[in-house]
Structures are given as structure tokens and as C-alpha cells.
C-alpha atoms as a PDB file:
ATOM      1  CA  UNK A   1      29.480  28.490 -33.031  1.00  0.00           C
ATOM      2  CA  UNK A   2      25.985  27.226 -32.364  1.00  0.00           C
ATOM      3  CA  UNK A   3      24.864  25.946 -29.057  1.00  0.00           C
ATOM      4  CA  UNK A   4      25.302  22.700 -28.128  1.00  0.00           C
ATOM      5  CA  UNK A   5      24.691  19.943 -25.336  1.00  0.00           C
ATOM      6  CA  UNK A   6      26.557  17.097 -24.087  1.00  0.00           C
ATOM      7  CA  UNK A   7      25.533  14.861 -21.287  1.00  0.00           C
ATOM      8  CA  UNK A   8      27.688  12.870 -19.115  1.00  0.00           C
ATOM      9  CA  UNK A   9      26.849   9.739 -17.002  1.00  0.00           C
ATOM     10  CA  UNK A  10      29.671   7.737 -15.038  1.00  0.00           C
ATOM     11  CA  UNK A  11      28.886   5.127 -12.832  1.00  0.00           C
ATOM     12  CA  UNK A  12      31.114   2.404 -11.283  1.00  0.00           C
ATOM     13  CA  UNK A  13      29.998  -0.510  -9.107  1.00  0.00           C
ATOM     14  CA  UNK A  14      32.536  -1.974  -6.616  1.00  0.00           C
ATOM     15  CA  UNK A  15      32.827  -4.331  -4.027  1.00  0.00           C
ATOM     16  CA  UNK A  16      31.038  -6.804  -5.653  1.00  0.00           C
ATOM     17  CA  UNK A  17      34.721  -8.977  -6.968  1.00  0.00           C
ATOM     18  CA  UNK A  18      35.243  -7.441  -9.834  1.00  0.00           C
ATOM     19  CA  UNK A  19      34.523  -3.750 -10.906  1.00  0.00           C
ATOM     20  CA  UNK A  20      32.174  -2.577 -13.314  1.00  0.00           C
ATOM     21  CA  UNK A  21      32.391   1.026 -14.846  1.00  0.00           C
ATOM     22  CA  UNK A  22      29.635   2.646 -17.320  1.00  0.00           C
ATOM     23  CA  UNK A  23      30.234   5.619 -19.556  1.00  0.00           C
ATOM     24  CA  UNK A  24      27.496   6.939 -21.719  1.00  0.00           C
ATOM     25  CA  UNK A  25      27.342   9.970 -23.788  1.00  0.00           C
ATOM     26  CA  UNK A  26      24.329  11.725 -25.011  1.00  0.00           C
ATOM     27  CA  UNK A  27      25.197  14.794 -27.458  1.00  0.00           C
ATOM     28  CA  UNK A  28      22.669  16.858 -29.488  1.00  0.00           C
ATOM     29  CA  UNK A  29      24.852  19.999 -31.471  1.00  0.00           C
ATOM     30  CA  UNK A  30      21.541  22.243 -32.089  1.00  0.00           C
ATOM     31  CA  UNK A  31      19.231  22.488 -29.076  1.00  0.00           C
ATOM     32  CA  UNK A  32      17.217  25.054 -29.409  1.00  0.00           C
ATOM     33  CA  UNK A  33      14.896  24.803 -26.265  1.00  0.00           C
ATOM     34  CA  UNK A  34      14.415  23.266 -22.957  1.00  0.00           C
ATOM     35  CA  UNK A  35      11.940  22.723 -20.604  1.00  0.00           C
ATOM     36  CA  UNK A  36      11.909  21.984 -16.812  1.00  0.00           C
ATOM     37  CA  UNK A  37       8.477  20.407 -15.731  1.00  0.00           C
ATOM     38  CA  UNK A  38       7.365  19.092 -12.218  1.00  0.00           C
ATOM     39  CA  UNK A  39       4.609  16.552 -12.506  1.00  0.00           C
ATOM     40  CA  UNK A  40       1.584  14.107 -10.549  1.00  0.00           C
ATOM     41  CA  UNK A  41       1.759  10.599 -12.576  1.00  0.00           C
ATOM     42  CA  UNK A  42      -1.545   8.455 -11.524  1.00  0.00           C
ATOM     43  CA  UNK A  43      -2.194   4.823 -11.902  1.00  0.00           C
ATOM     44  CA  UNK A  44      -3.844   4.996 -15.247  1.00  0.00           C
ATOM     45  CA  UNK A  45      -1.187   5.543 -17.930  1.00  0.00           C
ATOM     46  CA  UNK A  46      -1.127   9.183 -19.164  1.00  0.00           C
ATOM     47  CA  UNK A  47       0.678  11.504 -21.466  1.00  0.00           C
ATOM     48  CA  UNK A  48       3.768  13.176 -20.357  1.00  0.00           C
ATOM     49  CA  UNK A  49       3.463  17.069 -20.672  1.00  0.00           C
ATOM     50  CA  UNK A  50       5.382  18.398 -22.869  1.00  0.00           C
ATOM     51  CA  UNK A  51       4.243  21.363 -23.916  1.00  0.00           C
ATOM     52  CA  UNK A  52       4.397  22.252 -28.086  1.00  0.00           C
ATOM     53  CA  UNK A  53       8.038  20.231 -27.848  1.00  0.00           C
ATOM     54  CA  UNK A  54       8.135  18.534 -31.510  1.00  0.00           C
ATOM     55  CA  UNK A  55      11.867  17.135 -31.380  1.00  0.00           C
ATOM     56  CA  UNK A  56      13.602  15.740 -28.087  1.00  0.00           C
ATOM     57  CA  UNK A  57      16.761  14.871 -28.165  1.00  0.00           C
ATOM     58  CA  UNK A  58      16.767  13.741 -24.319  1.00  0.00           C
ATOM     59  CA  UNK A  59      14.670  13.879 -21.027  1.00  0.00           C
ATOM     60  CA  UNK A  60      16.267  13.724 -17.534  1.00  0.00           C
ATOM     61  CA  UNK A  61      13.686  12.417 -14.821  1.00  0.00           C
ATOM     62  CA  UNK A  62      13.988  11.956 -11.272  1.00  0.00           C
ATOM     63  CA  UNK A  63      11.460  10.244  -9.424  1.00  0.00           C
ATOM     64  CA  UNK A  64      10.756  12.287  -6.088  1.00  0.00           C
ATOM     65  CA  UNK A  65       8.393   9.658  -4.421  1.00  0.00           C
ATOM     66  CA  UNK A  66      10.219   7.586  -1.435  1.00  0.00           C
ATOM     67  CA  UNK A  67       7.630   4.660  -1.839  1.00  0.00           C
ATOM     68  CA  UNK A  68       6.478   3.719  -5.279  1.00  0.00           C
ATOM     69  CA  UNK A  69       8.111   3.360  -8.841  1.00  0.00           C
ATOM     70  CA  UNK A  70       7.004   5.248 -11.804  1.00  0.00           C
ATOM     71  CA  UNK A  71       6.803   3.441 -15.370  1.00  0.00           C
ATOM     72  CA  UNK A  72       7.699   5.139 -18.701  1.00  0.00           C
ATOM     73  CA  UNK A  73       6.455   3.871 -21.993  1.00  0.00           C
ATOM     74  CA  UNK A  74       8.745   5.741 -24.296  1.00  0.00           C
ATOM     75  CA  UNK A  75       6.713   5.059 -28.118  1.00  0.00           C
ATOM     76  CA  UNK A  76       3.318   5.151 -26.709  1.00  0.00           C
ATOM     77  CA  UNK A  77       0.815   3.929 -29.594  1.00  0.00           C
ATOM     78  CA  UNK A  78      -2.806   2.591 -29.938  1.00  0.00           C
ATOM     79  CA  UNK A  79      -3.857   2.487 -26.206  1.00  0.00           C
ATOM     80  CA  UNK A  80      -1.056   0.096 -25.005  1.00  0.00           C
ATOM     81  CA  UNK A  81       1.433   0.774 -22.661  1.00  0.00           C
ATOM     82  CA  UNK A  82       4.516  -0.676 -22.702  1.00  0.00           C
ATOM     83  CA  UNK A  83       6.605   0.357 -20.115  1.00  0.00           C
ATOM     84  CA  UNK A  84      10.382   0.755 -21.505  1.00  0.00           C
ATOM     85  CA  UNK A  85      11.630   1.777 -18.394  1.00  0.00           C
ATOM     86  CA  UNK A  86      11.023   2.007 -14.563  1.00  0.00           C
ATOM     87  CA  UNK A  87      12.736   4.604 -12.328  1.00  0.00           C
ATOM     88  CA  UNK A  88      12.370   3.454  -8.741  1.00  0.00           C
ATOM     89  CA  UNK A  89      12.102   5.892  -5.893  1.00  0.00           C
ATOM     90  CA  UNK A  90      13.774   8.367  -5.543  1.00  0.00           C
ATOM     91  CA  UNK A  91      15.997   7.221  -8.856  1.00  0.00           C
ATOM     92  CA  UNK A  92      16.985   9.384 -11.878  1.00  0.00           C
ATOM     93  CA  UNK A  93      16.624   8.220 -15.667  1.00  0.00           C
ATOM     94  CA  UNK A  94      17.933   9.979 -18.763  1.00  0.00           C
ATOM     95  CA  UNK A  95      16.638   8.446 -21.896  1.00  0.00           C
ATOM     96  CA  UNK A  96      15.885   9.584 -25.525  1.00  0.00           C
ATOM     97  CA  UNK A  97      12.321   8.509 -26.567  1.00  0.00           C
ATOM     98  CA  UNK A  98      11.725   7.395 -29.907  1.00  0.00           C
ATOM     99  CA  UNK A  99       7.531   8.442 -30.024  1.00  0.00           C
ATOM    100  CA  UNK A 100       4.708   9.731 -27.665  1.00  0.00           C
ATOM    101  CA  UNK A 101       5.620   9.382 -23.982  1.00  0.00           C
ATOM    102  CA  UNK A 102       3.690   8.236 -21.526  1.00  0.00           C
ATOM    103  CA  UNK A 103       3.781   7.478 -17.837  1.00  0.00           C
ATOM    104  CA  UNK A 104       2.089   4.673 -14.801  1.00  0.00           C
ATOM    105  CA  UNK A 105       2.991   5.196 -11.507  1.00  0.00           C
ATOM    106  CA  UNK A 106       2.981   1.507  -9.634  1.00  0.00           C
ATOM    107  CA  UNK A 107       0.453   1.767  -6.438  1.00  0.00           C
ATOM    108  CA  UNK A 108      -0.390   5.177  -5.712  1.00  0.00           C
ATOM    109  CA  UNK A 109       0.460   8.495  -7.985  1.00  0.00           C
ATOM    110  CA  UNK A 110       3.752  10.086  -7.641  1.00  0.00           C
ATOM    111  CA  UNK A 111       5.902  13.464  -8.045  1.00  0.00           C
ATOM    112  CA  UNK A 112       8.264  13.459 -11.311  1.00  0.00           C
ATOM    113  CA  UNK A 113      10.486  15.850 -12.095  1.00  0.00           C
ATOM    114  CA  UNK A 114      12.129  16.132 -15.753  1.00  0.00           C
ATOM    115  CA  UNK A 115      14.319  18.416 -17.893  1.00  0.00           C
ATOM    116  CA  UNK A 116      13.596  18.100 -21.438  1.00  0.00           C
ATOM    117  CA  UNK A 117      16.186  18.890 -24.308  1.00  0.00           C
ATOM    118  CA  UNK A 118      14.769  19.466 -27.523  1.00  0.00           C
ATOM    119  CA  UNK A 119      16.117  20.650 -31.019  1.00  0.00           C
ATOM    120  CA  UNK A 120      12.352  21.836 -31.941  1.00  0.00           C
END
């Protein structure tokens, strides 16, 4: 059997009069690589590194600042940034960009982490 990955998230949100539960699944049946990264994002927006990755399938990021909010842009083209996401401090985002990938941090530059899963 080939190798495969699947990816959990749960959440539930209580207290609030009613509660709210959230179940996504994220499942790739051929990764082939991965690649753990820890990472500076500045104000100006700039290219996530990602090494000679070709194919992701998924990215898990935690933002390590306790101030400032990091922006992620996640089909970066012709010198705009468009930010498609924003993981707040200290938050954690797993997403599955759909081009280049690029990154703003809000007011001063902050520490990423991120765990790339790729099928080439």
C-alpha cells in the first residue's frame, strides 16, 4: 500500500446558546515529501520558502509571534497581494494553496512556523 496522509481538524464552540461543531478533512493518498520550515516574514510581502516543492497538497502554519498577525496570499500573481488568509498570534492555519505563496506580516516581522505536505 502506498503512503498516505489524512488530516484531522475538530473544533466546537460552546457557551455561546447554541453549539457549533466543525469537521474538516484534508486527505492526499501519494505524498511523497515533506518539509518542516521555521521562518522571519517582514512587512513587505515576500515569497514563502519552499524549497524545489512543485506539488502541495497542504501547509500547516502556526504563527509564533504574541503581538502581530501574519497575512498569507495563497495564488500570488503580478505583484499584488491579496491576502487569503490571516493567522493571528499565536494561531495555527492549515490551508491548501492553489499558486505561488506569499506572506505580510501586519506591524513588525514575525516567526512562522509551517509543515508542508507535498506529492512532488
Amino acid at each position: 500500500m502506498g503512503a498516505k496522509c489524512d488530516v484531522s481538524i475538530k473544533a466546537e464552540l460552546t457557551g455561546l446558546g447554541q453549539d457549533q461543531r466543525f469537521s474538516k478533512e484534508f486527505r492526499t493518498t501519494t505524498p511523497v515529501l515533506s518539509m518542516y520550515n521555521y521562518d522571519s516574514i517582514g512587512l513587505d510581502a515576500e515569497a514563502l520558502d519552499i524549497s524545489d516543492i512543485t506539488a502541495i497538497e497542504l501547509i500547516c502554519m502556526k504563527n509564533i509571534d504574541e503581538t502581530n498577525y501574519v497575512e498569507i496570499d495563497c495564488n500570488y500573481t503580478a505583484s499584488t497581494f491579496r491576502a487569503n488568509l490571516r493567522i493571528g498570534p499565536g494561531q495555527t492555519a492549515v490551508f491548501k494553496p492553489s499558486g505561488i505563496i506569499y506572506a505580510q506580516a501586519n506591524t513588525a516581522a514575525v516567526k512562522v512556523e509551517y509543515l508542508i505536505i507535498a506529492s512532488a
